[in-house]
PDB file of N, CA and C in Angstrom:
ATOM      1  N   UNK A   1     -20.599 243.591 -71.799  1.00  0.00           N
ATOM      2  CA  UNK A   1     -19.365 242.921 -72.141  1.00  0.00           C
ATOM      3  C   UNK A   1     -18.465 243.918 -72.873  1.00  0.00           C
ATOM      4  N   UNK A   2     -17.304 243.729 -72.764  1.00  0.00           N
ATOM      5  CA  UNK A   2     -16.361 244.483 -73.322  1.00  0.00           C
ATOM      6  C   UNK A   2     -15.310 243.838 -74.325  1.00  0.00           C
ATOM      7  N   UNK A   3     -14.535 244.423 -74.849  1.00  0.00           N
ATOM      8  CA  UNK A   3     -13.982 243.541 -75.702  1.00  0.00           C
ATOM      9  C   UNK A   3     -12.335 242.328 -75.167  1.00  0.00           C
ATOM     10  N   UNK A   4     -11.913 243.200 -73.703  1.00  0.00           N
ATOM     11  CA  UNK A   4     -11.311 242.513 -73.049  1.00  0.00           C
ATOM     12  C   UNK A   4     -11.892 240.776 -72.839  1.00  0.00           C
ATOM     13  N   UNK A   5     -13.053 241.107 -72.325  1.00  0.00           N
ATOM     14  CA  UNK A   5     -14.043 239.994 -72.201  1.00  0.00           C
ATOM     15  C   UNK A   5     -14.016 238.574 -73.096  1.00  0.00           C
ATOM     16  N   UNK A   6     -14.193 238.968 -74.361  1.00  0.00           N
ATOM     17  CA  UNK A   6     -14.360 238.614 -75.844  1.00  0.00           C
ATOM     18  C   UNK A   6     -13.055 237.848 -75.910  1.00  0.00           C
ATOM     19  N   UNK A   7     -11.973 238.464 -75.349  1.00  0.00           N
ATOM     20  CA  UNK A   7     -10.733 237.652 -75.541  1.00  0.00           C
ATOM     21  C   UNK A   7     -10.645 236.351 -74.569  1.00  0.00           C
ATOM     22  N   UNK A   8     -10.782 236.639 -73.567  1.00  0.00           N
ATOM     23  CA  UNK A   8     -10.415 235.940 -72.415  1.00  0.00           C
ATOM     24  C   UNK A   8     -11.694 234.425 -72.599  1.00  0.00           C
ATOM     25  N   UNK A   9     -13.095 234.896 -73.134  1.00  0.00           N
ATOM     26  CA  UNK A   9     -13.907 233.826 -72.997  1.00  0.00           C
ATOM     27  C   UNK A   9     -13.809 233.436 -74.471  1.00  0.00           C
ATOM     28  N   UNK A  10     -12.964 233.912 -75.171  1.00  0.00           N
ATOM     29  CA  UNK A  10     -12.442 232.899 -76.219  1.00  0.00           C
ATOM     30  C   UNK A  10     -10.974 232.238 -76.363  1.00  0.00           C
ATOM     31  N   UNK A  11     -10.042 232.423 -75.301  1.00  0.00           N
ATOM     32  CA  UNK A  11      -9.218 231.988 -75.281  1.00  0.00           C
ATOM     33  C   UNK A  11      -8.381 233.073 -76.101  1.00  0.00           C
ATOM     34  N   UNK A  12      -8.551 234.235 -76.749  1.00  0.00           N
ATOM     35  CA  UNK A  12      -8.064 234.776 -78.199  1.00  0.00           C
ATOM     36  C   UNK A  12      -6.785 235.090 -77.895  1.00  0.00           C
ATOM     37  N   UNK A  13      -6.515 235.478 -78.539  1.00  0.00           N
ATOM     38  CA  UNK A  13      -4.724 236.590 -79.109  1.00  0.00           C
ATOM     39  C   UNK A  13      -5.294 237.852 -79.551  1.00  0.00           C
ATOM     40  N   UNK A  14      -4.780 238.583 -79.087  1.00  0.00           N
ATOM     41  CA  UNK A  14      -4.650 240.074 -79.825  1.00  0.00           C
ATOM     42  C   UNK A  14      -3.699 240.247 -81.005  1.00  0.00           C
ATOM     43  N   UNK A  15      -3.912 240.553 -82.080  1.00  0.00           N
ATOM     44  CA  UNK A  15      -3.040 240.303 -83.269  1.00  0.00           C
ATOM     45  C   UNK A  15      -2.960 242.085 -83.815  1.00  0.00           C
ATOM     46  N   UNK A  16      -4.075 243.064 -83.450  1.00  0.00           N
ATOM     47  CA  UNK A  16      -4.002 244.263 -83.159  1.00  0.00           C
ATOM     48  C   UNK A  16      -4.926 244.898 -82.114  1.00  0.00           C
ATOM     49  N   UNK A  17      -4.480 245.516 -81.386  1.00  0.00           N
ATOM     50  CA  UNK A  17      -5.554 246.504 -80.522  1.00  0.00           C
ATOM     51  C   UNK A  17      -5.754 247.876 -80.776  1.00  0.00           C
ATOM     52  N   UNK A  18      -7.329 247.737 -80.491  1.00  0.00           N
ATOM     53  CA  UNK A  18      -7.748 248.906 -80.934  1.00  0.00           C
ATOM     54  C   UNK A  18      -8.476 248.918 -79.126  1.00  0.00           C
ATOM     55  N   UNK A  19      -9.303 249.843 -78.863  1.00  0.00           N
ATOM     56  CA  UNK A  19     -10.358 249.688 -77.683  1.00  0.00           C
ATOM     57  C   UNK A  19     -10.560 248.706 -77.100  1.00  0.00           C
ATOM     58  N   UNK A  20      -9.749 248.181 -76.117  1.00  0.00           N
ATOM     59  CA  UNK A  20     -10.333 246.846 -75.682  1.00  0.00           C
ATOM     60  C   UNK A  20     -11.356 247.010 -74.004  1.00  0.00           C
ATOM     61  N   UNK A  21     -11.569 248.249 -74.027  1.00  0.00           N
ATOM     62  CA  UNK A  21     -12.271 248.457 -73.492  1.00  0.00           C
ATOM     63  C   UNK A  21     -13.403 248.987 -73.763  1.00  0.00           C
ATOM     64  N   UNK A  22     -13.853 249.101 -75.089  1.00  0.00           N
ATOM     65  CA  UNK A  22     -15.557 249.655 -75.820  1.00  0.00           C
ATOM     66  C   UNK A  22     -16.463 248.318 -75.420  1.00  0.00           C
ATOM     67  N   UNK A  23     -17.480 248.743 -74.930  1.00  0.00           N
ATOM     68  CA  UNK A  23     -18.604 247.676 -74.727  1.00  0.00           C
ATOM     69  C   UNK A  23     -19.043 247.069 -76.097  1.00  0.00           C
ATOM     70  N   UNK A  24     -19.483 245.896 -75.755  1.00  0.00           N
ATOM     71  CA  UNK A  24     -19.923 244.924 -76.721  1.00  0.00           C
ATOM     72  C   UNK A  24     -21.483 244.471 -76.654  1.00  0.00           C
ATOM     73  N   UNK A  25     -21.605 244.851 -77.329  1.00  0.00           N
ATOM     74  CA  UNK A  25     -23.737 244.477 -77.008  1.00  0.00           C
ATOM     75  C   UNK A  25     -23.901 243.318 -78.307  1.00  0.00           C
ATOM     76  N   UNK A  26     -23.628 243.326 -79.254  1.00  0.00           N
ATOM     77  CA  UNK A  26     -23.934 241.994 -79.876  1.00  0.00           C
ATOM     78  C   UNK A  26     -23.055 241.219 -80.813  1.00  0.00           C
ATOM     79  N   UNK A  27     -23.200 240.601 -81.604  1.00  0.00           N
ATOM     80  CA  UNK A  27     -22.096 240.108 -82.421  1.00  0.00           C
ATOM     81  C   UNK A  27     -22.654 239.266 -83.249  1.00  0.00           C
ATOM     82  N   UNK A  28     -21.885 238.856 -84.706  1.00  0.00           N
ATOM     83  CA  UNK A  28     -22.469 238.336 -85.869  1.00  0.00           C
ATOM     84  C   UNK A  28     -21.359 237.603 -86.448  1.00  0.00           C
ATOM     85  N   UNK A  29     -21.426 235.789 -87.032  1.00  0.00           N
ATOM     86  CA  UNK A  29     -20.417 235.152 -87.385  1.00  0.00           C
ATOM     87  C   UNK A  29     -20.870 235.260 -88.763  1.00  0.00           C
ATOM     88  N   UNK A  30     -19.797 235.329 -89.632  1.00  0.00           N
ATOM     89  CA  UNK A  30     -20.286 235.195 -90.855  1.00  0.00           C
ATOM     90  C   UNK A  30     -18.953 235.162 -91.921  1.00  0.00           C
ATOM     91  N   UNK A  31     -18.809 234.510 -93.071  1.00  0.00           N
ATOM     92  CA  UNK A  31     -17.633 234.701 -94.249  1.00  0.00           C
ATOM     93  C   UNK A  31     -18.279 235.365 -95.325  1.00  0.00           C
ATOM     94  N   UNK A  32     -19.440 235.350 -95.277  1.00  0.00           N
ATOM     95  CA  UNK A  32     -20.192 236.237 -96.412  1.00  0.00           C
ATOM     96  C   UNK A  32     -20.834 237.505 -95.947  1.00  0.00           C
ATOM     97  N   UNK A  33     -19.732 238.717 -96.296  1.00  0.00           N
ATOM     98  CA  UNK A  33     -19.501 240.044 -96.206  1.00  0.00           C
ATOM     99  C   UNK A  33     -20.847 240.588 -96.926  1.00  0.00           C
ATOM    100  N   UNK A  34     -21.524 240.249 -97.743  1.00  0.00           N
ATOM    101  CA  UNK A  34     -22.548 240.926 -97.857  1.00  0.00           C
ATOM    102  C   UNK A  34     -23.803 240.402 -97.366  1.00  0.00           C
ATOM    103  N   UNK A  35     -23.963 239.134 -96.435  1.00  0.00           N
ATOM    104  CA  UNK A  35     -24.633 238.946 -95.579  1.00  0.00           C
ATOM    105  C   UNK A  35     -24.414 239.659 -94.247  1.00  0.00           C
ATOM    106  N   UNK A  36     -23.167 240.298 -93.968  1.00  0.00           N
ATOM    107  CA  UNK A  36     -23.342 241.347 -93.160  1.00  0.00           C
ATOM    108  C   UNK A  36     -23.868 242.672 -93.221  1.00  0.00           C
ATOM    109  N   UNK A  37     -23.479 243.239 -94.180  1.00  0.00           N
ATOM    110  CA  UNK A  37     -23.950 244.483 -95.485  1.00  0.00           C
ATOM    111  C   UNK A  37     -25.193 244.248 -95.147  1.00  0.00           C
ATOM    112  N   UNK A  38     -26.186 243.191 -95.493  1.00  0.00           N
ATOM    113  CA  UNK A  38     -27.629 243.205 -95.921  1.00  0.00           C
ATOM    114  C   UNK A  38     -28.236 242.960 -94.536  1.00  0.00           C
ATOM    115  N   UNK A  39     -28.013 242.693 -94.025  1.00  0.00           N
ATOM    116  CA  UNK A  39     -28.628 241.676 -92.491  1.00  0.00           C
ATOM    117  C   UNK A  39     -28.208 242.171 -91.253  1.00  0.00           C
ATOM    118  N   UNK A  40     -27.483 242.576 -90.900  1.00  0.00           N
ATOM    119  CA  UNK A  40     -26.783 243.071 -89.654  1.00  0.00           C
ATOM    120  C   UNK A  40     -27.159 244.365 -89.137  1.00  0.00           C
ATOM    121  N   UNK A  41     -27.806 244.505 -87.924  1.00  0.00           N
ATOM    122  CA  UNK A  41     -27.829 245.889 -88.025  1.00  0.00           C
ATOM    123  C   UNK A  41     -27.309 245.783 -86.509  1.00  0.00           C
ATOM    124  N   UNK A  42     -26.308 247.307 -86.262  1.00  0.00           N
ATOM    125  CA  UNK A  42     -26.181 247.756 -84.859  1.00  0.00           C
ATOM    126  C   UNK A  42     -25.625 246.525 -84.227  1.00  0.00           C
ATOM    127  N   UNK A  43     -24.776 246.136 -84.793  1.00  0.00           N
ATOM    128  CA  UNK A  43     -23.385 244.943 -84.177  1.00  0.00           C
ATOM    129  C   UNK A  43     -22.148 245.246 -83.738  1.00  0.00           C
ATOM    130  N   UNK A  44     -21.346 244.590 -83.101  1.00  0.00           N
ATOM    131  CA  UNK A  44     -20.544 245.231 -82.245  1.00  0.00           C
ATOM    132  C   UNK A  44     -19.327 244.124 -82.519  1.00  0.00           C
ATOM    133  N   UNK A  45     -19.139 243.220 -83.065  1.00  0.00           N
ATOM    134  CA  UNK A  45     -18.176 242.127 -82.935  1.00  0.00           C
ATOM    135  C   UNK A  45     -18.495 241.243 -84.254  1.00  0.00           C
ATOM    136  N   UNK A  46     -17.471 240.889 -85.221  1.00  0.00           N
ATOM    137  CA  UNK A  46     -17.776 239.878 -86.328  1.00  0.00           C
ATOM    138  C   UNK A  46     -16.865 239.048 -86.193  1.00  0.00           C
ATOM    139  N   UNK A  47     -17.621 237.493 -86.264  1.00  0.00           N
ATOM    140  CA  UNK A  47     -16.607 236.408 -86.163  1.00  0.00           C
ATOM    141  C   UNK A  47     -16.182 236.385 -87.783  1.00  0.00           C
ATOM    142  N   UNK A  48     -15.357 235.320 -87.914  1.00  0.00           N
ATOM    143  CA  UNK A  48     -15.368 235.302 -89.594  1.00  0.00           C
ATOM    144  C   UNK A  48     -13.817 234.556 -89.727  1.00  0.00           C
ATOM    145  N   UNK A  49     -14.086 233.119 -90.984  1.00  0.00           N
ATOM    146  CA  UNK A  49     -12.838 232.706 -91.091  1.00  0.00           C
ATOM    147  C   UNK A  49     -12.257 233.327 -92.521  1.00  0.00           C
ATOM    148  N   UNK A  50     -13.237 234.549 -92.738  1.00  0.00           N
ATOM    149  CA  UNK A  50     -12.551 235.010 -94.569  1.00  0.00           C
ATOM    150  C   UNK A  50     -11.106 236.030 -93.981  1.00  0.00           C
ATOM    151  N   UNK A  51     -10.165 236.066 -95.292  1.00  0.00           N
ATOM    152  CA  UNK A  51      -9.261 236.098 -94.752  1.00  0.00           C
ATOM    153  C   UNK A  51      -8.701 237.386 -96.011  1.00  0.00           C
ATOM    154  N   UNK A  52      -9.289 238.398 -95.871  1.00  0.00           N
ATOM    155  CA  UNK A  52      -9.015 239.644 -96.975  1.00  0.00           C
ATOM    156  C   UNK A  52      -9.385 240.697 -96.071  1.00  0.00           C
ATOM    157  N   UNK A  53      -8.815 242.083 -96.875  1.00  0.00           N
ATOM    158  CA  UNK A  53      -9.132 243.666 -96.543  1.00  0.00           C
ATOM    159  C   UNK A  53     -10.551 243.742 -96.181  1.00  0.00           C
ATOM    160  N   UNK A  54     -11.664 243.243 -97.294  1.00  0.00           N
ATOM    161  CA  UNK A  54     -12.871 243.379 -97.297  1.00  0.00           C
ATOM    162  C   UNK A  54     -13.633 243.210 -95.514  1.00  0.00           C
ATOM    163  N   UNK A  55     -13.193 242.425 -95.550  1.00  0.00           N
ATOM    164  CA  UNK A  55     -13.789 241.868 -93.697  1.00  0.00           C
ATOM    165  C   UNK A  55     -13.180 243.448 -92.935  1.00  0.00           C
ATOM    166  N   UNK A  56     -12.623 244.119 -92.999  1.00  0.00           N
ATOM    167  CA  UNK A  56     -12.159 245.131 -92.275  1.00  0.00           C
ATOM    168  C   UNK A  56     -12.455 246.100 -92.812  1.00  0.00           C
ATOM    169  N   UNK A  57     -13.048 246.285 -93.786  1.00  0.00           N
ATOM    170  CA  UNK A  57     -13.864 247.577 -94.713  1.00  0.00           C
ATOM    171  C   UNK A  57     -15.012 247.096 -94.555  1.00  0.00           C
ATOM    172  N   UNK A  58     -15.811 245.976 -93.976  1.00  0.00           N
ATOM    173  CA  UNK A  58     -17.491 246.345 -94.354  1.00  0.00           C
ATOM    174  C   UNK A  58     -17.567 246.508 -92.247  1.00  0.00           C
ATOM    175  N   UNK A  59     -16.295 245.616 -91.514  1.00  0.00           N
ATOM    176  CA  UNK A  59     -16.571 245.943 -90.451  1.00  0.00           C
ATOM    177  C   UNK A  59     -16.470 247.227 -89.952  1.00  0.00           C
ATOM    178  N   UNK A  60     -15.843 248.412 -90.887  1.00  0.00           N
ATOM    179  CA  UNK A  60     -15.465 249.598 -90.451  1.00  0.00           C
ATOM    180  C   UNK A  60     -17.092 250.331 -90.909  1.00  0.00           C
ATOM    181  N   UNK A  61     -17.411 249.953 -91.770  1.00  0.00           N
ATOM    182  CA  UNK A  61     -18.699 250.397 -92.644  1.00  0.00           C
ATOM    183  C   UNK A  61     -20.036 249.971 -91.721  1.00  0.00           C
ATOM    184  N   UNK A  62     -20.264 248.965 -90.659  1.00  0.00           N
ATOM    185  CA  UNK A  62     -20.832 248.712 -89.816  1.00  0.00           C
ATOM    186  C   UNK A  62     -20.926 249.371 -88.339  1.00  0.00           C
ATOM    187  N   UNK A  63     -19.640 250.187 -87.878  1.00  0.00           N
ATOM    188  CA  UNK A  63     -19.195 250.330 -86.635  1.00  0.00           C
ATOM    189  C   UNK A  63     -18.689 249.134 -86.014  1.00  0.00           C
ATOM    190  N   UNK A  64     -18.056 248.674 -86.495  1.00  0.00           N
ATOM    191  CA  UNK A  64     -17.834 247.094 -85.364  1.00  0.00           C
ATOM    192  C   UNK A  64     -16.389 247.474 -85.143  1.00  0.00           C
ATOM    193  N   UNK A  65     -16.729 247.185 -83.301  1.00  0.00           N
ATOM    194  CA  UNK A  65     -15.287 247.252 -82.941  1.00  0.00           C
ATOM    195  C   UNK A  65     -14.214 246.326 -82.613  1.00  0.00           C
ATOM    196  N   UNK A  66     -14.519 245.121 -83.160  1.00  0.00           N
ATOM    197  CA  UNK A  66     -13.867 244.288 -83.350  1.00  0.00           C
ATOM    198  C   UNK A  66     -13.843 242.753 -84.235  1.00  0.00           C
ATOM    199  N   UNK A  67     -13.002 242.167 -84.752  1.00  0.00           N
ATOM    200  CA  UNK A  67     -13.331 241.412 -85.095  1.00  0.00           C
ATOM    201  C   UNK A  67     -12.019 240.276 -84.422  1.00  0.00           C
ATOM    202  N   UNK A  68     -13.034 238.906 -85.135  1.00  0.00           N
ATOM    203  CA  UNK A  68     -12.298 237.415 -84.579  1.00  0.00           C
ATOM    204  C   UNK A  68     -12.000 236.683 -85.670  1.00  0.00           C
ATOM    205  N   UNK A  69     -11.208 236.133 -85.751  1.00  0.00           N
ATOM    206  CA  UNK A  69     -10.641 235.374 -86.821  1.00  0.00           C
ATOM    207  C   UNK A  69     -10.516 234.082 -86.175  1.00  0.00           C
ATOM    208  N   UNK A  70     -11.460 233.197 -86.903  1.00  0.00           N
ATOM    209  CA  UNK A  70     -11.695 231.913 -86.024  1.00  0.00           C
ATOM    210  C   UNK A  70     -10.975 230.579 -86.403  1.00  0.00           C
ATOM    211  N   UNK A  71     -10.570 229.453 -86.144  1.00  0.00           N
ATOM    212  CA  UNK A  71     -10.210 228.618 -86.572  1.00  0.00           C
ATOM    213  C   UNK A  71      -8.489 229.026 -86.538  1.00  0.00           C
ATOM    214  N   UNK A  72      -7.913 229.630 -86.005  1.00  0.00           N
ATOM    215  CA  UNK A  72      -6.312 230.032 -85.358  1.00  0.00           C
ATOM    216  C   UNK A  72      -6.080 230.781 -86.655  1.00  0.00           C
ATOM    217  N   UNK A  73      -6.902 231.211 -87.707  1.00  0.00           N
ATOM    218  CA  UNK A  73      -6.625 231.587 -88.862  1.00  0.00           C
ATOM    219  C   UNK A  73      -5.884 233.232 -88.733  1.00  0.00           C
ATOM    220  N   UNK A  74      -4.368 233.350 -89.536  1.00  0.00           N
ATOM    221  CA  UNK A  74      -3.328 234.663 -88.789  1.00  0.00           C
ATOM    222  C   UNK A  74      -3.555 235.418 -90.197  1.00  0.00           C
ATOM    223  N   UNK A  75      -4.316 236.689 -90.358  1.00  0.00           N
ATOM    224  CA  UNK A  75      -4.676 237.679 -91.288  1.00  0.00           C
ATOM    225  C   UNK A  75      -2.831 237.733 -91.275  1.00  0.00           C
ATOM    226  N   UNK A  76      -2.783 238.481 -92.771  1.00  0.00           N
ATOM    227  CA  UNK A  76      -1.289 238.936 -93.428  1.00  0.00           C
ATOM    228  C   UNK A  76      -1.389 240.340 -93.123  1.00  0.00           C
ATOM    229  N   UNK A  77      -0.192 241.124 -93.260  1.00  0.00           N
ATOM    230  CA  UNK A  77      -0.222 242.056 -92.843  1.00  0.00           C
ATOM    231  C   UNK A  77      -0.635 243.186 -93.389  1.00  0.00           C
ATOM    232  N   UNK A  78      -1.472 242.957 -95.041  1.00  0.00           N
ATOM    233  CA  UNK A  78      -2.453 244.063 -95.413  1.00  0.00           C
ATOM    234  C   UNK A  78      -3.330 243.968 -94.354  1.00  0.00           C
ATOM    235  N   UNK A  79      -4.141 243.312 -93.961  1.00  0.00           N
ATOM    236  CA  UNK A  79      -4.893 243.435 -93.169  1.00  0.00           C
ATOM    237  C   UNK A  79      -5.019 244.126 -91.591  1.00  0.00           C
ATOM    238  N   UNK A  80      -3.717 243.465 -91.097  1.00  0.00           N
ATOM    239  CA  UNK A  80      -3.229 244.225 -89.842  1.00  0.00           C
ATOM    240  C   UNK A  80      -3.052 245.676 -89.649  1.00  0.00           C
ATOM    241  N   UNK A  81      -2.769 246.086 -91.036  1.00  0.00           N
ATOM    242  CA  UNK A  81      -1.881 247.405 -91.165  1.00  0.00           C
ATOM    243  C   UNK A  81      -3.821 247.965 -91.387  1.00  0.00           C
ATOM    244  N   UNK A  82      -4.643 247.834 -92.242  1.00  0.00           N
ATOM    245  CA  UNK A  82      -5.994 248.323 -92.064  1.00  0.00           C
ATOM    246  C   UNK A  82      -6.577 248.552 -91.395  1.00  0.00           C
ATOM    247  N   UNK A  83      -6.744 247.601 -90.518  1.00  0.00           N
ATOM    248  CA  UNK A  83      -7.303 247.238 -89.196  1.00  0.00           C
ATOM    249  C   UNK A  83      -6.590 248.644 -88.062  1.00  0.00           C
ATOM    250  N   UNK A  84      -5.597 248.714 -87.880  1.00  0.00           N
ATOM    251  CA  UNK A  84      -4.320 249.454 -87.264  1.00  0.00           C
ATOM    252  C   UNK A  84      -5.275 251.015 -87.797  1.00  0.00           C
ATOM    253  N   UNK A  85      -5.589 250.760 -88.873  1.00  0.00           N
ATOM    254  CA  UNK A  85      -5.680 252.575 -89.552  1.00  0.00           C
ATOM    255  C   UNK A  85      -6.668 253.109 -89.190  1.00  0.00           C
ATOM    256  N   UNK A  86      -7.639 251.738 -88.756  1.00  0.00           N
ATOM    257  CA  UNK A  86      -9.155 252.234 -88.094  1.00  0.00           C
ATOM    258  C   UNK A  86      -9.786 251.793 -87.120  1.00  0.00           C
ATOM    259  N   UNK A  87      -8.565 251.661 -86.445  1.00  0.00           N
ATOM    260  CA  UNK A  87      -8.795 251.266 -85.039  1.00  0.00           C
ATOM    261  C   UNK A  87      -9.736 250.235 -84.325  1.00  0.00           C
ATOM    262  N   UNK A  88      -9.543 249.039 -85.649  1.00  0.00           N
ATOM    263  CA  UNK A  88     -10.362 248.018 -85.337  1.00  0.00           C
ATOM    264  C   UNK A  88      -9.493 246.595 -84.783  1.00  0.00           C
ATOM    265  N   UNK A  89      -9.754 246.455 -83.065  1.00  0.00           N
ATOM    266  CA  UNK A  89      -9.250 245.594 -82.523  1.00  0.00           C
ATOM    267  C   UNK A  89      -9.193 244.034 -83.570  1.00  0.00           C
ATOM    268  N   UNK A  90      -8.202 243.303 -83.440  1.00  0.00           N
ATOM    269  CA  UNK A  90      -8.026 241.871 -84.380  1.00  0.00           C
ATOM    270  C   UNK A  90      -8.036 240.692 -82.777  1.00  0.00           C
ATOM    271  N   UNK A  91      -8.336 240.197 -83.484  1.00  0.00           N
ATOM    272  CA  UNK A  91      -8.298 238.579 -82.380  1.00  0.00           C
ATOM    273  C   UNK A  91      -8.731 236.879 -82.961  1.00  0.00           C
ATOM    274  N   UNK A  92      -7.670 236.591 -82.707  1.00  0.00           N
ATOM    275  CA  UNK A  92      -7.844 234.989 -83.191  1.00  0.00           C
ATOM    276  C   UNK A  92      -7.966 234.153 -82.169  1.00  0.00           C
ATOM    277  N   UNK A  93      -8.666 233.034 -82.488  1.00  0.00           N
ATOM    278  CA  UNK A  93      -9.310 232.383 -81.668  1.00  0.00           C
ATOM    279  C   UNK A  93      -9.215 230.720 -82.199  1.00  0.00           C
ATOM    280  N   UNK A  94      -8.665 229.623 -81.462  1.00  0.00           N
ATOM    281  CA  UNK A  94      -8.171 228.293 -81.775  1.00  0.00           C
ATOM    282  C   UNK A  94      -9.967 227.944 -82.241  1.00  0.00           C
ATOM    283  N   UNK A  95     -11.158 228.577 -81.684  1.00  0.00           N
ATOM    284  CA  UNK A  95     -12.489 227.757 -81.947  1.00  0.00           C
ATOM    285  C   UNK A  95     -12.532 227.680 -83.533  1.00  0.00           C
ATOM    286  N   UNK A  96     -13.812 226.835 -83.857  1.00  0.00           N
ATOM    287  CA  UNK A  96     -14.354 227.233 -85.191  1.00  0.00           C
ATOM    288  C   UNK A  96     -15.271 228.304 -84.509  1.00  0.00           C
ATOM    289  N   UNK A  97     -15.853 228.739 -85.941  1.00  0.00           N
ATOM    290  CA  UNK A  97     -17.252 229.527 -85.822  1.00  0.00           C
ATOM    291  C   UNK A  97     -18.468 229.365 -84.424  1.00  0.00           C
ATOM    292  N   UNK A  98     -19.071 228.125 -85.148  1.00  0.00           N
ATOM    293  CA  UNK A  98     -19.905 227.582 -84.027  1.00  0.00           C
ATOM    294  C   UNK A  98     -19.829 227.730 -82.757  1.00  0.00           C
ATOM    295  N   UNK A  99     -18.572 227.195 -82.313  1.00  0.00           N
ATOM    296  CA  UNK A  99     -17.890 226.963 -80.968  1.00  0.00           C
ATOM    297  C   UNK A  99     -18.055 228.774 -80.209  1.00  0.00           C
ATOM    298  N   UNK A 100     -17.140 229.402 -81.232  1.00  0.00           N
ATOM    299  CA  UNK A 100     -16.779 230.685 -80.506  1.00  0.00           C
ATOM    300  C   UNK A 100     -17.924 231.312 -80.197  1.00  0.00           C
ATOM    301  N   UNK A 101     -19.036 231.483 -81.507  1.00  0.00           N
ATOM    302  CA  UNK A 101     -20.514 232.063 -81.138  1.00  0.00           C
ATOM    303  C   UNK A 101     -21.109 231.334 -80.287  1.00  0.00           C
ATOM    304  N   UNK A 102     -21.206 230.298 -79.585  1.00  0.00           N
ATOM    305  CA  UNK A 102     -21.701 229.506 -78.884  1.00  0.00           C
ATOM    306  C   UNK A 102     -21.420 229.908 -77.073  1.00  0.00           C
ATOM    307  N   UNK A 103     -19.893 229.992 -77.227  1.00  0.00           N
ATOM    308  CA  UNK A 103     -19.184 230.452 -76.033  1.00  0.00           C
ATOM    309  C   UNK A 103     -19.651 232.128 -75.875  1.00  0.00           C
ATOM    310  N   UNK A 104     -19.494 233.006 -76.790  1.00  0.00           N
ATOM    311  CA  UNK A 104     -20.081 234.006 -76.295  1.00  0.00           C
ATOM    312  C   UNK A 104     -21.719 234.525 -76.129  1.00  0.00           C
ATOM    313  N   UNK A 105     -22.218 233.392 -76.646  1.00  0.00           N
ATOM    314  CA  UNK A 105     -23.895 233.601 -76.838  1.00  0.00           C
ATOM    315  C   UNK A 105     -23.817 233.008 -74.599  1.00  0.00           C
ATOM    316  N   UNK A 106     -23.370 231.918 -74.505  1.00  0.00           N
ATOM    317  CA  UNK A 106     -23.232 231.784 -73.063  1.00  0.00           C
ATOM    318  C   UNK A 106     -22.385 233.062 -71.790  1.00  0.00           C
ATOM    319  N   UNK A 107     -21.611 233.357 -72.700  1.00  0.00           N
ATOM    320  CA  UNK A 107     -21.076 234.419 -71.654  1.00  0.00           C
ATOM    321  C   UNK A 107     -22.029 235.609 -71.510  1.00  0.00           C
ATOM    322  N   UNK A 108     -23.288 235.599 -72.430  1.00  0.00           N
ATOM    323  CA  UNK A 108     -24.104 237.004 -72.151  1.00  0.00           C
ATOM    324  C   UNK A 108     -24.372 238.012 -73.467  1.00  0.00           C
ATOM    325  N   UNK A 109     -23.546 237.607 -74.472  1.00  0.00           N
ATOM    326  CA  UNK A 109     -23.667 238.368 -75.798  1.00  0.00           C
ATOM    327  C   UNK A 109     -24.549 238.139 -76.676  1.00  0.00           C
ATOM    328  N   UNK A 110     -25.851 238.896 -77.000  1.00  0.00           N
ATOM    329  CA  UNK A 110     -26.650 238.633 -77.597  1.00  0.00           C
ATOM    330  C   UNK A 110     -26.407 238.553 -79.553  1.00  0.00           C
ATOM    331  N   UNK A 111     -27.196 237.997 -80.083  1.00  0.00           N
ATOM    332  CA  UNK A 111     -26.891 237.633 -81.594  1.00  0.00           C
ATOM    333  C   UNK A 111     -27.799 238.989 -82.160  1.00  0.00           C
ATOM    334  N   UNK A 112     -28.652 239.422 -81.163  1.00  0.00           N
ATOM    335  CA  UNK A 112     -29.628 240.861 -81.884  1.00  0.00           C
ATOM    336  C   UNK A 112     -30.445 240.019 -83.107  1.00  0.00           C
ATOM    337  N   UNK A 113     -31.295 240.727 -84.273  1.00  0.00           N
ATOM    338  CA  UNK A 113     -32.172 240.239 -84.869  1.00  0.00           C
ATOM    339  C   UNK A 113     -31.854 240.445 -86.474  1.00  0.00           C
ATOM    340  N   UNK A 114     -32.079 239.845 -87.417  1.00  0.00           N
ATOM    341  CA  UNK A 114     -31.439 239.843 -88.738  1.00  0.00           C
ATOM    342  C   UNK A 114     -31.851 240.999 -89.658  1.00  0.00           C
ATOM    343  N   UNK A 115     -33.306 241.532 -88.803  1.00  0.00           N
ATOM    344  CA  UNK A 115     -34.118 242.410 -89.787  1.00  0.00           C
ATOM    345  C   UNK A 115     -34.813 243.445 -88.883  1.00  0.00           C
TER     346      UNK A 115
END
């Protein structure tokens, strides 16, 4: 899967692009940034309805090449402008959480293992 992909089987918006053509091998929903930090390893995509810099500094600190902002929720433009600096694709998505990980756990995207 690619990150073109990611948009289209979530319905998303591009709010910045970065690579929308880097493959996608797994992905992780989460609002608690240091449950990504601690738990995540070798992820490729973070859902997430938190709505700060931090989500774009631990996803840069992960390798993740993209993230989703779920629930139609529109990051301000510290964030955009971050995101922009490190070439980390943005995308919002009308789902909640559940929904969106649900839809891409069906399109083929694995969740990978916590530990």
């Amino acid at each position: 899967m690619i990150v073109k992909d990611i948009i289209d089987i979530l319905d998303g918006e591009v709010i910045c692009e970065g690579n929308l053509d880097q493959e996608i091998k797994t992905a992780c929903g989460s609002d608690m940034m240091s449950d990504v930090l601690a738990f995540v390893k070798d992820q490729s995509v973070l859902l997430t309805g938190l709505m700060n810099p931090q989500v774009v500094r631990t996803a840069e600190m992960m390798d993740m090449a993209c993230i989703v902002f779920v629930r139609g929720k529109e990051p301000d433009q510290s964030i955009i402008s971050l995101a922009e600096s490190r070439d980390i694709t943005l995308i919002k998505t009308r789902y909640r959480m559940f929904t969106a990980c649900g839809k891409l756990y069906a399109g083929g995207l694995s969740g990978g293992t916590a530990v």
